[in-house]
Each structure stands twice: as C-alpha cells, then as structure tokens.
PDB file of N, CA and C in Angstrom:
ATOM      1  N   UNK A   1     -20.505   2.130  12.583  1.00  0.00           N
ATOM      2  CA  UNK A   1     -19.135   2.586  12.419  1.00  0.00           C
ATOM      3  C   UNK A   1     -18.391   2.524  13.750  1.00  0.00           C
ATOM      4  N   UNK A   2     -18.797   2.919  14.820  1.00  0.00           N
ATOM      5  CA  UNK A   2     -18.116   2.800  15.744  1.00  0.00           C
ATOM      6  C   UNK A   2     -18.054   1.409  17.114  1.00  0.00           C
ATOM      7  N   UNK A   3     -18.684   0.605  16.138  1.00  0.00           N
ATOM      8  CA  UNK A   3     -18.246  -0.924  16.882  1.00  0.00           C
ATOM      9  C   UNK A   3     -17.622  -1.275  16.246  1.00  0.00           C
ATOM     10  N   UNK A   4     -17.420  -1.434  14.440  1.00  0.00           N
ATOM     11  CA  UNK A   4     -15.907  -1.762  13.583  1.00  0.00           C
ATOM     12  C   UNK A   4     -14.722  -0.670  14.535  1.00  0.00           C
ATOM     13  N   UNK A   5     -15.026   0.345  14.989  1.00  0.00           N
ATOM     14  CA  UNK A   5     -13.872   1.494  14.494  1.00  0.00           C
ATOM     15  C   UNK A   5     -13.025   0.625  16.381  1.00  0.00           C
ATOM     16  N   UNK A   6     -14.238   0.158  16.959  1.00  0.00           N
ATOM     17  CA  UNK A   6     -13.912  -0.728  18.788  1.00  0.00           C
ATOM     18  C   UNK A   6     -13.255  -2.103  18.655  1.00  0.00           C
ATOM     19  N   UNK A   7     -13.553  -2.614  17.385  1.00  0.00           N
ATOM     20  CA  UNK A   7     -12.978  -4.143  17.110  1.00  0.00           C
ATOM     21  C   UNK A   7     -12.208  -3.907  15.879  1.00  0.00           C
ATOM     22  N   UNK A   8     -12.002  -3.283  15.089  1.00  0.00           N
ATOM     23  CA  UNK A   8     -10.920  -3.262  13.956  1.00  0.00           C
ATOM     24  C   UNK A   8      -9.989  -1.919  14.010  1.00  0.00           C
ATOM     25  N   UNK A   9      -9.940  -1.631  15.332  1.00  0.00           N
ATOM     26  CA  UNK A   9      -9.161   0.365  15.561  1.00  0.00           C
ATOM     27  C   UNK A   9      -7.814   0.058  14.410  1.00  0.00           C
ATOM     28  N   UNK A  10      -6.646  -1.504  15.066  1.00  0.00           N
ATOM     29  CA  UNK A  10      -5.453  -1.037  14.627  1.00  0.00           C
ATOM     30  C   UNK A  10      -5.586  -1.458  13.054  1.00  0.00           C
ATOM     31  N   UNK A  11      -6.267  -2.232  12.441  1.00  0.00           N
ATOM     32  CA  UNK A  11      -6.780  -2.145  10.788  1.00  0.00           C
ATOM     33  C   UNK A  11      -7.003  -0.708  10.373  1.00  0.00           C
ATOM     34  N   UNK A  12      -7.661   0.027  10.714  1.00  0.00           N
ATOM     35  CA  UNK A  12      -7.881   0.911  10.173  1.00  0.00           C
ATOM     36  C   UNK A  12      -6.606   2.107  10.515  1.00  0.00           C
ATOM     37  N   UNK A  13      -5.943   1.800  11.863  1.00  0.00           N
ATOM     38  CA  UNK A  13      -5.153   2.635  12.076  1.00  0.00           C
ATOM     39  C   UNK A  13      -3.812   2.098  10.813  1.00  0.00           C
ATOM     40  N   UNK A  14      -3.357   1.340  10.573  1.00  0.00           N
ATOM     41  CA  UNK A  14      -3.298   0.451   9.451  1.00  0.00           C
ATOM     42  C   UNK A  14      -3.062   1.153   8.092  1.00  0.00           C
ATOM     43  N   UNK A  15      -4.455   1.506   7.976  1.00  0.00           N
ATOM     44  CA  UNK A  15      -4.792   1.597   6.419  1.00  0.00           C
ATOM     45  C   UNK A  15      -4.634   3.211   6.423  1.00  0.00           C
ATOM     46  N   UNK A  16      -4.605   3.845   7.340  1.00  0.00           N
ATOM     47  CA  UNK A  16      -4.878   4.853   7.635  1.00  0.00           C
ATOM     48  C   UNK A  16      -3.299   5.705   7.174  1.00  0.00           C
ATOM     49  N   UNK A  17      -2.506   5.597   8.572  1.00  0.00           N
ATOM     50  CA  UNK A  17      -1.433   5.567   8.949  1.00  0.00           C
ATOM     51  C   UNK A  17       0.072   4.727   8.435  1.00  0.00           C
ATOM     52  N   UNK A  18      -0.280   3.620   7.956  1.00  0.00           N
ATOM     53  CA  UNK A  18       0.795   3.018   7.495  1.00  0.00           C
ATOM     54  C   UNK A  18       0.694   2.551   5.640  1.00  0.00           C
ATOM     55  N   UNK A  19      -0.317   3.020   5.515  1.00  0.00           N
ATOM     56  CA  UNK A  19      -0.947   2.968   4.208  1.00  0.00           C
ATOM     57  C   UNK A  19      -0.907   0.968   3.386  1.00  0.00           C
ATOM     58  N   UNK A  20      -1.213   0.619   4.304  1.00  0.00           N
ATOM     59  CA  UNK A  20      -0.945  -1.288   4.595  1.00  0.00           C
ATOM     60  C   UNK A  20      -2.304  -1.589   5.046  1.00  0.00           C
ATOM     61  N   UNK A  21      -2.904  -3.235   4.179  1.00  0.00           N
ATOM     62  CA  UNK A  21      -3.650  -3.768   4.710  1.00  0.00           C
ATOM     63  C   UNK A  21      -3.769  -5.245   5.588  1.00  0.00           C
ATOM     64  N   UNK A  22      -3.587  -5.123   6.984  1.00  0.00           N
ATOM     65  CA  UNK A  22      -3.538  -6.653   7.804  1.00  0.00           C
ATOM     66  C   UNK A  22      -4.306  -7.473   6.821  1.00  0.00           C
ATOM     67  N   UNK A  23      -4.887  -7.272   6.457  1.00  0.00           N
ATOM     68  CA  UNK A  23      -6.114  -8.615   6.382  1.00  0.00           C
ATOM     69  C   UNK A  23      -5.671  -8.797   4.747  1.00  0.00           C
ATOM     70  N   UNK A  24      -4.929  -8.304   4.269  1.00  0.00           N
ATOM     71  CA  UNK A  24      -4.182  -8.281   2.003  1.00  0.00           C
ATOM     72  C   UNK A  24      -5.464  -8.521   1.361  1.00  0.00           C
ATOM     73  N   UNK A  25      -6.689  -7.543   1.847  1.00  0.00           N
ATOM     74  CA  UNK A  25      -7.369  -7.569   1.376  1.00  0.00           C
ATOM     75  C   UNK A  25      -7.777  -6.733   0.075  1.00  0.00           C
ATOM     76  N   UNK A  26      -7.248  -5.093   0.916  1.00  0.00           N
ATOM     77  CA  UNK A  26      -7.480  -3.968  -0.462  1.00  0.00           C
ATOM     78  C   UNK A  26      -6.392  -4.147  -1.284  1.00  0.00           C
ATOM     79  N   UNK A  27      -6.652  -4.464  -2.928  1.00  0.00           N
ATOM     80  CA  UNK A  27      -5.537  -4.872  -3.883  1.00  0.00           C
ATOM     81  C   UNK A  27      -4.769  -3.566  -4.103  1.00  0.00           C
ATOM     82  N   UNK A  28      -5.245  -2.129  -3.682  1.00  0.00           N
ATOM     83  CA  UNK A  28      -4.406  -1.203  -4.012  1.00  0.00           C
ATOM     84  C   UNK A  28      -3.386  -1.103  -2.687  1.00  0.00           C
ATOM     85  N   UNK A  29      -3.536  -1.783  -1.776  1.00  0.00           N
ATOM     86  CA  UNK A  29      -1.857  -1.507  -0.611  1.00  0.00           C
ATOM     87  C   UNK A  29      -1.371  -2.578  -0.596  1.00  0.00           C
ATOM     88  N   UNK A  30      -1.792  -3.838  -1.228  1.00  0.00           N
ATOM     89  CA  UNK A  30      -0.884  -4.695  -1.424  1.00  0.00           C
ATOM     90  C   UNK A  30       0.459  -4.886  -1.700  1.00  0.00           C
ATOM     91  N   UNK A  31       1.744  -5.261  -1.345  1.00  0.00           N
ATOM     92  CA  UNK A  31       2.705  -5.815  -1.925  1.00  0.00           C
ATOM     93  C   UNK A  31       3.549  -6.707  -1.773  1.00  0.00           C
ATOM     94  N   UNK A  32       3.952  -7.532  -2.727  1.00  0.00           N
ATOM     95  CA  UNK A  32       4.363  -8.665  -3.589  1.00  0.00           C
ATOM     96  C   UNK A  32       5.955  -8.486  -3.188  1.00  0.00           C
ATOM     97  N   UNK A  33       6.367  -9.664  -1.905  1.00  0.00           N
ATOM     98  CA  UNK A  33       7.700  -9.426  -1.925  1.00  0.00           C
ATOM     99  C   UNK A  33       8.207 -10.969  -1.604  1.00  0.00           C
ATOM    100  N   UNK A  34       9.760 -10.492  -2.428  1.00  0.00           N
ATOM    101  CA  UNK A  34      10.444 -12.197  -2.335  1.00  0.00           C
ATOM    102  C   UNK A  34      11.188 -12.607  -1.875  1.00  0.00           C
ATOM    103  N   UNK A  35      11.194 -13.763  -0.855  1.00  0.00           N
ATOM    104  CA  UNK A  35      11.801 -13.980   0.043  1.00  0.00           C
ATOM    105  C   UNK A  35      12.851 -14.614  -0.471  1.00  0.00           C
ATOM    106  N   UNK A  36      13.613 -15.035   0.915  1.00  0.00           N
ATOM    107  CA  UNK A  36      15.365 -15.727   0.280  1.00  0.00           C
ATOM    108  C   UNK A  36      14.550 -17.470   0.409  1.00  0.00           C
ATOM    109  N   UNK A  37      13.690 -17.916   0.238  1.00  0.00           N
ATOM    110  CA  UNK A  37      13.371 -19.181  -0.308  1.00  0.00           C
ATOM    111  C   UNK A  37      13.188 -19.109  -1.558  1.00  0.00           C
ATOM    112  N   UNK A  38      13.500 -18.228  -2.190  1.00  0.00           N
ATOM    113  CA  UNK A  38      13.484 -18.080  -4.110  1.00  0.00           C
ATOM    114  C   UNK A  38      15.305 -18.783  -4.260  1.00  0.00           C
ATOM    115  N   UNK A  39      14.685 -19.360  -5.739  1.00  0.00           N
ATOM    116  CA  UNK A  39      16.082 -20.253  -5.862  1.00  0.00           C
ATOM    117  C   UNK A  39      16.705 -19.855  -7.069  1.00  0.00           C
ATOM    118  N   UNK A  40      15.796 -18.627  -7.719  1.00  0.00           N
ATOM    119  CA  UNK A  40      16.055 -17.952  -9.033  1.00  0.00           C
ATOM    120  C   UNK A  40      16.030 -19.036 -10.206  1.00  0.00           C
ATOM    121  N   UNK A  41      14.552 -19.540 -10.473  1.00  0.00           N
ATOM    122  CA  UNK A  41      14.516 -20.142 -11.555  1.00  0.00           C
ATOM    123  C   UNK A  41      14.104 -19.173 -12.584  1.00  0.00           C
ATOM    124  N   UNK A  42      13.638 -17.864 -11.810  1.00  0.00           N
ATOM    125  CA  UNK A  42      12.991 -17.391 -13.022  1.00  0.00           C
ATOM    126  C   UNK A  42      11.816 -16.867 -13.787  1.00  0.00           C
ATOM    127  N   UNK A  43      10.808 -18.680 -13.280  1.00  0.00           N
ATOM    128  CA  UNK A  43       9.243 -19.045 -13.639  1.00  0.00           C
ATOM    129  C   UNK A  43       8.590 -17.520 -13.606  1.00  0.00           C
ATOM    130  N   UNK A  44       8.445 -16.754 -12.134  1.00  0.00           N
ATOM    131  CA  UNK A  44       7.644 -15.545 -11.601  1.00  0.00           C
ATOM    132  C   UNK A  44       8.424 -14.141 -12.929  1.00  0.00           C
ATOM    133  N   UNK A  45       9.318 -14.248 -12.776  1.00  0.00           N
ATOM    134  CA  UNK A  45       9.968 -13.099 -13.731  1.00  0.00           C
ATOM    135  C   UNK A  45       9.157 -13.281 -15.468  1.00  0.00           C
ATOM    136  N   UNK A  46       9.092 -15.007 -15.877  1.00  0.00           N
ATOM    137  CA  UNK A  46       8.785 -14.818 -17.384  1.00  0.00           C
ATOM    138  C   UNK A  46       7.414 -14.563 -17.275  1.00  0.00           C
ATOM    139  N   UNK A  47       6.643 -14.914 -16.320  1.00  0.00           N
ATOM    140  CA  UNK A  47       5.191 -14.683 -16.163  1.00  0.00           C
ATOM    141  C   UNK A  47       4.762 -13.474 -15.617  1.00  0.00           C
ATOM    142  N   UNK A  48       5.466 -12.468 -15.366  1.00  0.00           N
ATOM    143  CA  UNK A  48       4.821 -11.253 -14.920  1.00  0.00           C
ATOM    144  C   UNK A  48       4.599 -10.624 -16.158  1.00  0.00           C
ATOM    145  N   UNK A  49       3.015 -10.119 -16.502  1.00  0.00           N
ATOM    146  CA  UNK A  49       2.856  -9.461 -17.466  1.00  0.00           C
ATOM    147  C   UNK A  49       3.237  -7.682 -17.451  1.00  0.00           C
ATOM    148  N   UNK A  50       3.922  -7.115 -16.635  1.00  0.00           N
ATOM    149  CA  UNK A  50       4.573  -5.921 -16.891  1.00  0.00           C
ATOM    150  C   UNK A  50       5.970  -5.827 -16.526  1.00  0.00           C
ATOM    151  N   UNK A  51       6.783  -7.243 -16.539  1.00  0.00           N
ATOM    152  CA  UNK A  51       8.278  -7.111 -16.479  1.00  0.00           C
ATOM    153  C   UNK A  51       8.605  -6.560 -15.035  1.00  0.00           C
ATOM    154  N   UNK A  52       7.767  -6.871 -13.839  1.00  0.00           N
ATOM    155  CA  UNK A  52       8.199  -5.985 -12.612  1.00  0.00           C
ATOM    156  C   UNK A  52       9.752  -6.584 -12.041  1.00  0.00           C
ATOM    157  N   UNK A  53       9.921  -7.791 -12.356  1.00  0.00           N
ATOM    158  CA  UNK A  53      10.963  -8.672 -11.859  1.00  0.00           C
ATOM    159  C   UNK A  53      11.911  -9.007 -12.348  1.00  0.00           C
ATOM    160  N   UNK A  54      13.165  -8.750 -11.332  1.00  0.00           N
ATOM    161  CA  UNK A  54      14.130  -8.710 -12.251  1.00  0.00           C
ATOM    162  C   UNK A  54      15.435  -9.693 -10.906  1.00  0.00           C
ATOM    163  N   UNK A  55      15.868 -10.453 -12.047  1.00  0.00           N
ATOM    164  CA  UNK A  55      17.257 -11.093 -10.981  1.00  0.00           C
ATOM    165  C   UNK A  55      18.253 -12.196 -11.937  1.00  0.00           C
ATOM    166  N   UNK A  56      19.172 -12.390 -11.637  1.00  0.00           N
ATOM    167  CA  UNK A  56      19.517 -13.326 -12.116  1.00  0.00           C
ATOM    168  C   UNK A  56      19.223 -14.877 -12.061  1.00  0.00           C
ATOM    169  N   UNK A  57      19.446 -15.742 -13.422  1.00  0.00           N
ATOM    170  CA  UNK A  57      19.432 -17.312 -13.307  1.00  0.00           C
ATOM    171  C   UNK A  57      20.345 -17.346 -11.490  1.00  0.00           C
ATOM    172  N   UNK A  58      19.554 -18.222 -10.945  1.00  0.00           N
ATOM    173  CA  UNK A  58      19.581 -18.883  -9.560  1.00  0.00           C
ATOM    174  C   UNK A  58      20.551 -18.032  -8.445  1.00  0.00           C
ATOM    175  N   UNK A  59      19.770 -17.041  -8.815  1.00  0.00           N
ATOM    176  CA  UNK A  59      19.592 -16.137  -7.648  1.00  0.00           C
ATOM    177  C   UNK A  59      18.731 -15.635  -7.658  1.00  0.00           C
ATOM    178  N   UNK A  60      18.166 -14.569  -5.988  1.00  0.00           N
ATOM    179  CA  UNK A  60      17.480 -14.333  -5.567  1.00  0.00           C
ATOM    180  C   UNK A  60      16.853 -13.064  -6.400  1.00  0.00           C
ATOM    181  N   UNK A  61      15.307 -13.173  -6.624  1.00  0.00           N
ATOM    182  CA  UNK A  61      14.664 -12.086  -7.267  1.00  0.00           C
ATOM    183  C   UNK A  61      14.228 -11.185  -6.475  1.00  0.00           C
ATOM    184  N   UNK A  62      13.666  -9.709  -7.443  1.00  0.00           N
ATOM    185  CA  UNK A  62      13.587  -8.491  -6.521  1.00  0.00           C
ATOM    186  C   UNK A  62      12.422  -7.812  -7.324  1.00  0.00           C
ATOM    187  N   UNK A  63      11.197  -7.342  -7.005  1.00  0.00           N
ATOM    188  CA  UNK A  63      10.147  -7.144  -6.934  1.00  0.00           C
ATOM    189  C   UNK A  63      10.237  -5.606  -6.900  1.00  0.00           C
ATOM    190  N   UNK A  64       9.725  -4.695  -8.549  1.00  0.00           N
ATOM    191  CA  UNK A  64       9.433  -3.405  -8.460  1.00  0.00           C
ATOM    192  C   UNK A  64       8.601  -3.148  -8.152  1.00  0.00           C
ATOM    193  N   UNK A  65       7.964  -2.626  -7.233  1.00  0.00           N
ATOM    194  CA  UNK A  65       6.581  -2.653  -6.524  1.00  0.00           C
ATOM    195  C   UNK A  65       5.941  -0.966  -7.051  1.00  0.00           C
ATOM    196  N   UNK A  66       7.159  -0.016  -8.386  1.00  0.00           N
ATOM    197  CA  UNK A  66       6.565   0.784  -8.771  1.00  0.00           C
ATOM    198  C   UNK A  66       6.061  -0.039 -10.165  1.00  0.00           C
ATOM    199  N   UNK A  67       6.542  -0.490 -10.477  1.00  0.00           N
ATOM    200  CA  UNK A  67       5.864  -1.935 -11.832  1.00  0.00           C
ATOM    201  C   UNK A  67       4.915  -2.399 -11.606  1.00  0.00           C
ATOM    202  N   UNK A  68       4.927  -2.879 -10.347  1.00  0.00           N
ATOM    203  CA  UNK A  68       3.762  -4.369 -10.062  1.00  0.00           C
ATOM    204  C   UNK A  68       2.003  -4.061 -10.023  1.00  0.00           C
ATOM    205  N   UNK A  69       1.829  -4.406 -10.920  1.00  0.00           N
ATOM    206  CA  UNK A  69       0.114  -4.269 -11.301  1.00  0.00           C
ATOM    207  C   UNK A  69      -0.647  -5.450  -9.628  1.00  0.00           C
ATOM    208  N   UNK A  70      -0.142  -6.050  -9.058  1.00  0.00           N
ATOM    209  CA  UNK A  70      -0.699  -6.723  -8.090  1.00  0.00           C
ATOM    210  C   UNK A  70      -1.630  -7.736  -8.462  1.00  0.00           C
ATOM    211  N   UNK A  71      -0.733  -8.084  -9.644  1.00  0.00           N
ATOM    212  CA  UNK A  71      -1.990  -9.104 -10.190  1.00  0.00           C
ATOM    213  C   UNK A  71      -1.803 -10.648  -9.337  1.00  0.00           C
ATOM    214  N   UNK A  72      -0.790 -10.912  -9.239  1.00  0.00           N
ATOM    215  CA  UNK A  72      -0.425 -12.342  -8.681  1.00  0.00           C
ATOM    216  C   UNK A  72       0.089 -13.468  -9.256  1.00  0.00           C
ATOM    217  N   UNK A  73       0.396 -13.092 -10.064  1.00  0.00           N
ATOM    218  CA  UNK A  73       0.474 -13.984 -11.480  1.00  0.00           C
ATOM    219  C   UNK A  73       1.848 -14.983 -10.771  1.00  0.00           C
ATOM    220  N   UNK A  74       2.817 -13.719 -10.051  1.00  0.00           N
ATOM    221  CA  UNK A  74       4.151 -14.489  -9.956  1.00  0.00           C
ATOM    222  C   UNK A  74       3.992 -15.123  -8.798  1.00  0.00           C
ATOM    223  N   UNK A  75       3.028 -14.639  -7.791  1.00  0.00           N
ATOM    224  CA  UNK A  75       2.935 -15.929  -6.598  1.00  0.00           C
ATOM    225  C   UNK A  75       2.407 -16.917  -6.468  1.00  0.00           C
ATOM    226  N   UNK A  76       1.255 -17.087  -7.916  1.00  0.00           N
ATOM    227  CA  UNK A  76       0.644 -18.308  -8.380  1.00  0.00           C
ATOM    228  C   UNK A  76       1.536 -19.003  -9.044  1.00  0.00           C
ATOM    229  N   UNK A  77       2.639 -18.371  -9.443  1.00  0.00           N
ATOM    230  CA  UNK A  77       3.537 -19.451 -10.533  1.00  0.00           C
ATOM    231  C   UNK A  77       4.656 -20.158  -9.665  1.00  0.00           C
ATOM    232  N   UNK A  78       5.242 -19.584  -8.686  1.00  0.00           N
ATOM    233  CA  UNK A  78       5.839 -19.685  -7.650  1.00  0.00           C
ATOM    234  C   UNK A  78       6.169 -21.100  -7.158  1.00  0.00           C
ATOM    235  N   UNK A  79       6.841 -22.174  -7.855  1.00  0.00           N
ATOM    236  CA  UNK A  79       7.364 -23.546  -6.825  1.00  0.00           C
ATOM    237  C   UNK A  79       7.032 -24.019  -5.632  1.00  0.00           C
ATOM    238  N   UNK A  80       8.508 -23.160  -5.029  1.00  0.00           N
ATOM    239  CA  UNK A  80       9.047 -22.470  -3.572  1.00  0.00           C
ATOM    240  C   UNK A  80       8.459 -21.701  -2.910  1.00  0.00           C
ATOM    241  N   UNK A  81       7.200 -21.444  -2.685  1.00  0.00           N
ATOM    242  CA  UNK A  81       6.277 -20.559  -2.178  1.00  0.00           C
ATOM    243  C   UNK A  81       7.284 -19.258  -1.409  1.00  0.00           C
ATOM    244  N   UNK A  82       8.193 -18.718  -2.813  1.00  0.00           N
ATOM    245  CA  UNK A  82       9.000 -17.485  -2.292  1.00  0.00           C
ATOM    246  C   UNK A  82       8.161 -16.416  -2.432  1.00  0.00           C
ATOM    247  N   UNK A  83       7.414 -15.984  -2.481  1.00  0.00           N
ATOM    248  CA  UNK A  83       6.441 -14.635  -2.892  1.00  0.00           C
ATOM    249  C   UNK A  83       5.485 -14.549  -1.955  1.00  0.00           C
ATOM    250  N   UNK A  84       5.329 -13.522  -1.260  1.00  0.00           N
ATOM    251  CA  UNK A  84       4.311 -13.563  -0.181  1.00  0.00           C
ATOM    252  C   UNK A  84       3.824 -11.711  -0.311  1.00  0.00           C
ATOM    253  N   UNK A  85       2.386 -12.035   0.356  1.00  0.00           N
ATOM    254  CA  UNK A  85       2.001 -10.494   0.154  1.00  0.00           C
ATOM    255  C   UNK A  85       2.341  -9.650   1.520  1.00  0.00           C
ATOM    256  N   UNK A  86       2.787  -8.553   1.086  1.00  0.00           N
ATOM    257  CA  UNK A  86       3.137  -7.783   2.340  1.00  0.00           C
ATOM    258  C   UNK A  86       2.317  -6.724   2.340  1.00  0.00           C
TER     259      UNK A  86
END
C-alpha cells in the first residue's frame, strides 16, 4: 500500500478528493461529456438506452450525467468523436 500510495498519491488524491478517476477506469466516477465537435445528428441521443441526451437536430448535445447509466453506447456510436470521458 504504501509504494502505490508513493507512485499513484495524486490518483488516489483524485478519487478521494475530487471524486474523479485519471486513469476512466472506475465506471462509477466516470463521465460522458460532449464536446462542440458534435454536429447534432442525433445518432448518440437515439442510442442511449435511458434517454440521458437531449439537443436539437444539428446542434450541439448535452449529457444528463444524473441519467447516464455510463454505459457508452453514445461514444461508441459517435461519428465525430464528440463524446469523451471526463
């Protein structure tokens, strides 16, 4: 524990403290956000299986991150590689 805690301090300070994972590894602090390279086709909105996404035809979408199951569905469907994990 305390050679991870000497080589991974600000990860854990991280997970700890900012409730965020560097490495988008743990699927529960994950989140799913969309950048202005989205061109609002849409695709990520009809494929999210709990409706987290919402925007208009060709404009920019917006990501309920109290919705979002973190499945990935909409950054696998994604064109424009607008969806990135934060």
């Amino acid at each position: 524990v305390l050679s991870t805690l000497k080589f991974f301090r600000d990860e854990y300070e991280a997970h700890i403290k900012e409730k965020r994972c560097p490495a988008h590894h743990c699927q529960a602090l994950l989140n799913y956000v969309i950048t202005d390279k989205c061109k609002g086709c849409t695709l990520c909105a009809r494929n999210c299986p709990v409706n987290a996404i919402t925007g208009k035809v060709k404009e920019k979408h917006v990501i309920d991150t109290a919705k979002c199951i973190k499945c990935g569905q909409c950054m696998s469907n994604c064109r424009f590689n607008a969806i990135i994990k934060d």
